[in-house]
C-alpha atoms as a PDB file:
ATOM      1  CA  UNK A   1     -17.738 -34.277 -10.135  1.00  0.00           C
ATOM      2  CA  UNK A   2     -17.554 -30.568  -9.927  1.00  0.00           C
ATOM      3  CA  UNK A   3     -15.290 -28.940  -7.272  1.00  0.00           C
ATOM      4  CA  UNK A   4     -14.837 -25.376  -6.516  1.00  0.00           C
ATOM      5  CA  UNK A   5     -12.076 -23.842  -4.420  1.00  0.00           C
ATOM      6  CA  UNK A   6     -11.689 -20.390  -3.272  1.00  0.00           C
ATOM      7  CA  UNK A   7      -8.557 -18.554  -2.969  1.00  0.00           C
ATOM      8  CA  UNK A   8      -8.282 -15.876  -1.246  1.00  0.00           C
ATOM      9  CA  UNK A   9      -4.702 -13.235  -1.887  1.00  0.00           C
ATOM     10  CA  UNK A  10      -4.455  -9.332  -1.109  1.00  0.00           C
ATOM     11  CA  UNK A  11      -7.606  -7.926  -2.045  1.00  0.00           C
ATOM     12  CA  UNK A  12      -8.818 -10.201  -4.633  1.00  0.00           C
ATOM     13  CA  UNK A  13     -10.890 -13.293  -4.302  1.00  0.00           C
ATOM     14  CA  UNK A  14     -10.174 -15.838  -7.124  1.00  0.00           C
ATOM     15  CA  UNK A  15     -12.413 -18.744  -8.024  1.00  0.00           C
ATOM     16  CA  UNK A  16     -11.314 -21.600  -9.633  1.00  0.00           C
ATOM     17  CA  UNK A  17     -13.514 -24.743 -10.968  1.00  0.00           C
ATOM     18  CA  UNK A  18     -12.096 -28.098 -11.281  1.00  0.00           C
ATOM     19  CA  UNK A  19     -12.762 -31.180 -12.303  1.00  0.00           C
ATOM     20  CA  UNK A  20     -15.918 -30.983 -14.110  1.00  0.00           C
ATOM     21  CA  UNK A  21     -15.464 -34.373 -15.777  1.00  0.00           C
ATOM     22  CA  UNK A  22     -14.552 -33.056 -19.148  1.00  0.00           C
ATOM     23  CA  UNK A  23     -11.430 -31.720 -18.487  1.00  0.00           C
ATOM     24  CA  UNK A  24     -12.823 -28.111 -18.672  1.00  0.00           C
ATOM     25  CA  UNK A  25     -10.835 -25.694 -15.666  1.00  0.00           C
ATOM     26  CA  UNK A  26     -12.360 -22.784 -15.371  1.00  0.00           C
ATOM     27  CA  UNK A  27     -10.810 -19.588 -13.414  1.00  0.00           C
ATOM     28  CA  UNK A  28     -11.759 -16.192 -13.184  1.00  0.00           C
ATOM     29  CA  UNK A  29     -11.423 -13.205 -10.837  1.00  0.00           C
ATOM     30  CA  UNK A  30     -13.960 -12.587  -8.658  1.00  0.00           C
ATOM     31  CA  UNK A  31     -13.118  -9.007  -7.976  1.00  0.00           C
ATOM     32  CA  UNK A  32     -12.225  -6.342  -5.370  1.00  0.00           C
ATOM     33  CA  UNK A  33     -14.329  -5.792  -2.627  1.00  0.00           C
ATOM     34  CA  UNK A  34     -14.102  -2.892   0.039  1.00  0.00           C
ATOM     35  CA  UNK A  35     -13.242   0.078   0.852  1.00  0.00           C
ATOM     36  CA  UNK A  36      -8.819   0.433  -0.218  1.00  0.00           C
ATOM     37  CA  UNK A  37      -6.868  -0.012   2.412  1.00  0.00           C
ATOM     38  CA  UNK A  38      -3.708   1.926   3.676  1.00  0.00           C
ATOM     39  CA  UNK A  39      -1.134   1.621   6.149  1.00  0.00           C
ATOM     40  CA  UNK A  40       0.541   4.097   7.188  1.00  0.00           C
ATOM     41  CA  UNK A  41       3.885   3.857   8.651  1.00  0.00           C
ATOM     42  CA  UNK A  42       6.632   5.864  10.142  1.00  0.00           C
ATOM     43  CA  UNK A  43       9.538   3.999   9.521  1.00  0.00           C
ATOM     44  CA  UNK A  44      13.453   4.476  10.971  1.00  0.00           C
ATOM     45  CA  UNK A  45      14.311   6.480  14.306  1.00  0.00           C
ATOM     46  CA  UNK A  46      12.096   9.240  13.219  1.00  0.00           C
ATOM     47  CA  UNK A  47       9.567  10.374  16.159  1.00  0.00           C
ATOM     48  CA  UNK A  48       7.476  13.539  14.670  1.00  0.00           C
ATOM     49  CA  UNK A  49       4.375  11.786  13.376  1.00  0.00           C
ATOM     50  CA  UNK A  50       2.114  15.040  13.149  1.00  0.00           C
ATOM     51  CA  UNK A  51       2.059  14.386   9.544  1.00  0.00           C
ATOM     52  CA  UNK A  52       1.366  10.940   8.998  1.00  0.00           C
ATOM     53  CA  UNK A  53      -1.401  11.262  11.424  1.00  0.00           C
ATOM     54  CA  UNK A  54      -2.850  13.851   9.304  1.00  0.00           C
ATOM     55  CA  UNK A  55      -2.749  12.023   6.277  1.00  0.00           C
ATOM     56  CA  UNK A  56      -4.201   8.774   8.429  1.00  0.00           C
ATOM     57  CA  UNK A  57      -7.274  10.640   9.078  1.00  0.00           C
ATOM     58  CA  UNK A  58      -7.623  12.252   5.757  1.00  0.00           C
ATOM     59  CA  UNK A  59      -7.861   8.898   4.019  1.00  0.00           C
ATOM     60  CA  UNK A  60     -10.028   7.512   6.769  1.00  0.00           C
ATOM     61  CA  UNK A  61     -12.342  10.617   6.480  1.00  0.00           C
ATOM     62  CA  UNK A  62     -12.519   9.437   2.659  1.00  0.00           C
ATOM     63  CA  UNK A  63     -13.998   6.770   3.484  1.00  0.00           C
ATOM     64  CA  UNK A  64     -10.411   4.379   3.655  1.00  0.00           C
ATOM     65  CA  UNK A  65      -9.341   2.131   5.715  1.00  0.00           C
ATOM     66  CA  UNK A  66      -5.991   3.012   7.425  1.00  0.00           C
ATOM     67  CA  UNK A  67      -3.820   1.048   9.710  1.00  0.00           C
ATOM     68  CA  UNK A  68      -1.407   3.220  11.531  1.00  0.00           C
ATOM     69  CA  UNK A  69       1.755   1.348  12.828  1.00  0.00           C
ATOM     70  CA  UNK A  70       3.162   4.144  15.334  1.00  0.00           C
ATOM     71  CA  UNK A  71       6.298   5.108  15.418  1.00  0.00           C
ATOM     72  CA  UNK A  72      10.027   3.489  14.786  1.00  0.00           C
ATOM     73  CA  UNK A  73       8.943   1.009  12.742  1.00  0.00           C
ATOM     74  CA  UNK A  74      11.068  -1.041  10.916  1.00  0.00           C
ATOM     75  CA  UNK A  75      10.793  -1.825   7.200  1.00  0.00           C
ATOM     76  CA  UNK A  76       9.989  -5.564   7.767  1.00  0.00           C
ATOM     77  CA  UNK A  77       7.532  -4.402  10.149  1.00  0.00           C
ATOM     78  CA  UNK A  78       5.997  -2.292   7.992  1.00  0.00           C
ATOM     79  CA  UNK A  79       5.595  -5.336   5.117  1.00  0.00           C
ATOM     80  CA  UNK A  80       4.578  -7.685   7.505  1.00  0.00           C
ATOM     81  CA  UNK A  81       1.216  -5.340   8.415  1.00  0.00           C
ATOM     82  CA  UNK A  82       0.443  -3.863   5.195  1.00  0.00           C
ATOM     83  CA  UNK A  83       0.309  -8.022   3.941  1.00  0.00           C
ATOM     84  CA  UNK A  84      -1.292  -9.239   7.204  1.00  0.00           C
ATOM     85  CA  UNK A  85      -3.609  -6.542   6.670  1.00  0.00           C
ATOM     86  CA  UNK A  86      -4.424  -7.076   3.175  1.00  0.00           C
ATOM     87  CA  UNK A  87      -3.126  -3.750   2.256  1.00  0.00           C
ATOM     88  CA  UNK A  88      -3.579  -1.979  -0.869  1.00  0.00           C
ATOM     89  CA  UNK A  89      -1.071   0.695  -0.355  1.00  0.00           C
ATOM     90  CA  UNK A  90       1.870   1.650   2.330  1.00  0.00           C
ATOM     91  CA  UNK A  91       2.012   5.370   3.306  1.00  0.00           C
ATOM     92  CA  UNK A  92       5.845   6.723   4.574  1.00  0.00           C
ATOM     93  CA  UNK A  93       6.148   9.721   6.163  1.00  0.00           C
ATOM     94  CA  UNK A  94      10.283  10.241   6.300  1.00  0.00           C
ATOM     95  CA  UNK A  95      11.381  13.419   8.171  1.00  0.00           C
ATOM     96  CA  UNK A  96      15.237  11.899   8.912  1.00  0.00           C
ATOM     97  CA  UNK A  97      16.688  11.859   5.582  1.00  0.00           C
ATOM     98  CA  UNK A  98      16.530   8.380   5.411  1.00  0.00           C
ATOM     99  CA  UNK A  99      14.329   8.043   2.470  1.00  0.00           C
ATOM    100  CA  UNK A 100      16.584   6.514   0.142  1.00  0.00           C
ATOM    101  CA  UNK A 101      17.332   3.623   2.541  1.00  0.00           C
ATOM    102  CA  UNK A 102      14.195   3.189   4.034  1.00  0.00           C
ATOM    103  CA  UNK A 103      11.847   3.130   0.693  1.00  0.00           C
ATOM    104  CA  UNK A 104      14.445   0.891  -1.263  1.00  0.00           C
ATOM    105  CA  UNK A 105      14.357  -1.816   1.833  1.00  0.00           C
ATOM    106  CA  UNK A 106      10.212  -1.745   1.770  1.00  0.00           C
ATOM    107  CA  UNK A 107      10.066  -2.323  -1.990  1.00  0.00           C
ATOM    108  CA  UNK A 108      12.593  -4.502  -1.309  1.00  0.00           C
ATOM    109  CA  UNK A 109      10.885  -6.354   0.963  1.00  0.00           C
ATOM    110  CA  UNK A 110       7.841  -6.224  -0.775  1.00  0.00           C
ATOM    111  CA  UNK A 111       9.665  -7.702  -4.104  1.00  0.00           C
ATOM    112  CA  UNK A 112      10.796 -10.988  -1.833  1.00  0.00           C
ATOM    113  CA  UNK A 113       7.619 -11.116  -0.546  1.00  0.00           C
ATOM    114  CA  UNK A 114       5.514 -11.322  -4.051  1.00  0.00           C
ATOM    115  CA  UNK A 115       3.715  -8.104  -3.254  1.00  0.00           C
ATOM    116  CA  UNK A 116       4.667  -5.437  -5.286  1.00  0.00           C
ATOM    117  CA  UNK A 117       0.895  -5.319  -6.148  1.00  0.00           C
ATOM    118  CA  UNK A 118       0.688  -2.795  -2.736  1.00  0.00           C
ATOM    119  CA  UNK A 119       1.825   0.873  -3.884  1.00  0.00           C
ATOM    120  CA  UNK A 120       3.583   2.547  -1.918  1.00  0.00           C
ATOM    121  CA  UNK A 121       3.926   6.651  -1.704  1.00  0.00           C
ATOM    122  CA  UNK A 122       5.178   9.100   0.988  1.00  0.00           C
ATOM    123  CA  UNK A 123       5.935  12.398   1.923  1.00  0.00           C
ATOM    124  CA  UNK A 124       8.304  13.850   4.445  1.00  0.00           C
ATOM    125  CA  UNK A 125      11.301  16.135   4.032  1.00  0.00           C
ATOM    126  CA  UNK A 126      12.803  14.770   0.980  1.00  0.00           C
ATOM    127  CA  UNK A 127      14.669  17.166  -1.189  1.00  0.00           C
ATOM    128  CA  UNK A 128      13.314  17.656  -4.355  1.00  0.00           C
ATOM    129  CA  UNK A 129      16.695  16.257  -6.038  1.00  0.00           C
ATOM    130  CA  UNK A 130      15.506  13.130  -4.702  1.00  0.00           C
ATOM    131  CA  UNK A 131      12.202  12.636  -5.832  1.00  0.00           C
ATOM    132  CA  UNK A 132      12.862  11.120  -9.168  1.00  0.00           C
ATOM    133  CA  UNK A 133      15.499   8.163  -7.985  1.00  0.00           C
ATOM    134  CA  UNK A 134      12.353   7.332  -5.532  1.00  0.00           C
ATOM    135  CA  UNK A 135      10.037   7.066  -8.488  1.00  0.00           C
ATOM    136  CA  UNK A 136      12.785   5.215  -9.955  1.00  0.00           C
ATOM    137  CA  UNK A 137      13.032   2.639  -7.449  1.00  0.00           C
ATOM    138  CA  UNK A 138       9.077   1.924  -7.495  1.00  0.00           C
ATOM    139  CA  UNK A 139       7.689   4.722  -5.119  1.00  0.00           C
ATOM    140  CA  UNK A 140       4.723   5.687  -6.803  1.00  0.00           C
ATOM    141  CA  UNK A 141       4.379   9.502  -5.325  1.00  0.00           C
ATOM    142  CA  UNK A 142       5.946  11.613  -3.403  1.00  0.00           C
ATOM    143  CA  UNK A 143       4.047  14.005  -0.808  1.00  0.00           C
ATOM    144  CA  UNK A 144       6.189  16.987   0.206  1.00  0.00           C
ATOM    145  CA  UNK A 145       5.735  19.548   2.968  1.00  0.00           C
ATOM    146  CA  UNK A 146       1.869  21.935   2.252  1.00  0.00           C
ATOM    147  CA  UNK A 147       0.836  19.248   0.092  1.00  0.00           C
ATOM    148  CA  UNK A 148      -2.738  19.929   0.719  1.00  0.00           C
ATOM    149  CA  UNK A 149      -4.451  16.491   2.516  1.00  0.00           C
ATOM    150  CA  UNK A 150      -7.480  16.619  -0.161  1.00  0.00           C
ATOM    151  CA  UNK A 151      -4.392  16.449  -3.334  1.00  0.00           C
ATOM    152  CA  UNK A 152      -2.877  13.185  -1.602  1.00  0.00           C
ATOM    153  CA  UNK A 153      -6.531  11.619  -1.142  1.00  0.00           C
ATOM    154  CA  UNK A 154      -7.507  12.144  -4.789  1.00  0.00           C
ATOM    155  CA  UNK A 155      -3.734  10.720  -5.877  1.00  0.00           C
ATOM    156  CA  UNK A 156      -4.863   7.628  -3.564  1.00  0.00           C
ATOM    157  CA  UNK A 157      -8.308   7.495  -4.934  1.00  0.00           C
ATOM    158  CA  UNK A 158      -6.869   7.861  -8.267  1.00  0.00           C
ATOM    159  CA  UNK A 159      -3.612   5.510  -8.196  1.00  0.00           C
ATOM    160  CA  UNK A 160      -4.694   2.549  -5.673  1.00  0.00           C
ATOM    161  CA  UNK A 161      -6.804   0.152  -6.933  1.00  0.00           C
ATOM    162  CA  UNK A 162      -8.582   1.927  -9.448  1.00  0.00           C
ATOM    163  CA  UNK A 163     -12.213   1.694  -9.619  1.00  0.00           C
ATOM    164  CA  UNK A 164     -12.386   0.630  -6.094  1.00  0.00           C
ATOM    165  CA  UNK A 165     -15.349   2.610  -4.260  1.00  0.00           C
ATOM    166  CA  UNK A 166     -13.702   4.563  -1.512  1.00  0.00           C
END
């Protein structure tokens, strides 16, 4: 007797077929389907969200779909909605000087939580000297202050979940 169960984990549907009487298992990836998906967060005591809300409606001009969490957010909060949401990517926008903290704990977080398939990038205030020790920790990209909104759609475009149709 054939039996077929579907499995369904961030953004990819897997198929597996058991059981066929022969001992064959067959299991394959069914693929990616939708539009990527992005939350955006604004993590820590920080309460100018100007930015982030720019960037939210950029990607969701681009065709994306963005969650935006609000403000004072806190890193577990952030993790728990970009997996509850089936997230592809988490968007920071730091303007405390927190960013070392705050990115470590969601990667962090994300790590524990077997889900360091979900990129994560920002932007903010974050000094220049710091950019590389981000990228070192797993932060994908950095946004800084007049990055134009069309550069940080193509990076998302480009970087999350390539070949998804956006």
């Amino acid at each position: 007797m054939l039996e077929i169960t579907f499995v369904h984990t961030r953004s990819r549907l897997w198929s597996r077929s058991v059981g066929d009487g022969a001992g064959n298992v067959m299991e394959a990836v069914m693929g990616v389907s939708g539009p990527i998906r992005v939350v955006v967060a604004k993590p820590g005591l920080d309460g100018h969200d100007r930015g982030a809300k720019v960037i939210a409606r950029a990607l969701r001009d681009a065709g994306m779909e963005v969650i935006y969490t609000g403000l004072h957010q806190t890193p577990e909060q952030v993790v728990d909605t970009a997996i509850q949401e089936d997230a592809d990517a988490i968007g920071l926008s730091i303007l405390s000087g927190a960013h070392m903290t705050l990115f470590a704990k969601v990667l962090d977080l994300l790590k524990d939580r077997d889900a360091l398939d979900i990129k994560v990038f920002g932007g903010g205030i974050i000094p220049e000297a710091d950019i590389a020790p981000l990228k070192e920790l797993g932060v994908a990209e950095i946004f800084t202050p007049g990055t134009p909104t069309t550069d940080a759609v193509a990076w998302v475009r480009a970087n999350v979940r390539q070949g998804a149709e956006a």
